[in-house]
Protein backbone atom coordinates (compact mmCIF):
# COMPACT_ATOMS: atom_id res chain seq x y z
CA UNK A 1 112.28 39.12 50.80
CA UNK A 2 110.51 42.36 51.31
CA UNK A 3 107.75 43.78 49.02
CA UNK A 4 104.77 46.48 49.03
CA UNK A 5 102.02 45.39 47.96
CA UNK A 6 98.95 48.07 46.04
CA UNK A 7 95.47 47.58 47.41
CA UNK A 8 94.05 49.11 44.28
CA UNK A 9 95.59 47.18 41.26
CA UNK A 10 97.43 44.21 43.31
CA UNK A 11 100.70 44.53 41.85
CA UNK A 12 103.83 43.73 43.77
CA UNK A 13 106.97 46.43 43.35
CA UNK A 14 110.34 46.65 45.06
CA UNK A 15 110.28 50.33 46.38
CA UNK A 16 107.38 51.86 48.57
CA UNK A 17 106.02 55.41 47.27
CA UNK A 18 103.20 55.89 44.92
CA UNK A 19 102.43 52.96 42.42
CA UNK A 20 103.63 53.04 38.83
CA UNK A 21 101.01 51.08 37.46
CA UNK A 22 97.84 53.19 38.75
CA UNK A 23 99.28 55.91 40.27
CA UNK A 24 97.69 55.29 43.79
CA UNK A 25 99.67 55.91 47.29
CA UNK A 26 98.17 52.90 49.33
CA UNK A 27 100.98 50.18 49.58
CA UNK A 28 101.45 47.52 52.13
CA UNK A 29 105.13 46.08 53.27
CA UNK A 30 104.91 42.63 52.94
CA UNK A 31 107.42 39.90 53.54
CA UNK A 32 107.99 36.51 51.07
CA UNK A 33 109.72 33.53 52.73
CA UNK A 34 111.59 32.03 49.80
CA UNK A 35 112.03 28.29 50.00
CA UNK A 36 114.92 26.00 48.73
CA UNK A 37 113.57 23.61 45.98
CA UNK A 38 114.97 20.60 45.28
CA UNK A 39 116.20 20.40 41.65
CA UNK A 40 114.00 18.07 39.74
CA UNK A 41 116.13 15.75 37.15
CA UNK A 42 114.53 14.31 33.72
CA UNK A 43 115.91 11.22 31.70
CA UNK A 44 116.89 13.98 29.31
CA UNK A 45 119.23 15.58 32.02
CA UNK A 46 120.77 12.35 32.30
């Protein structure tokens, strides 16, 4: 999964460009390895 990432305010959005929550230019690309989890089962699932 790819990502950009603003220095300024450290929010996460899906599109590089200028940052809609402060308005600032100075995003990083960054990439997210998602991992499989293994679906946890209660007595109530049962």
């Amino acid at each position: 999964m790819e990502k950009y990432y603003c220095d300024r305010c450290r929010t996460l959005s899906e599109t590089e460009g200028i940052c809609k929550n402060c308005g600032s230019y100075g995003q990083k690309k960054i990439f997210i390895e998602v991992q499989d989890g293994k679906k946890r089962t209660t007595e109530a699932d049962s």
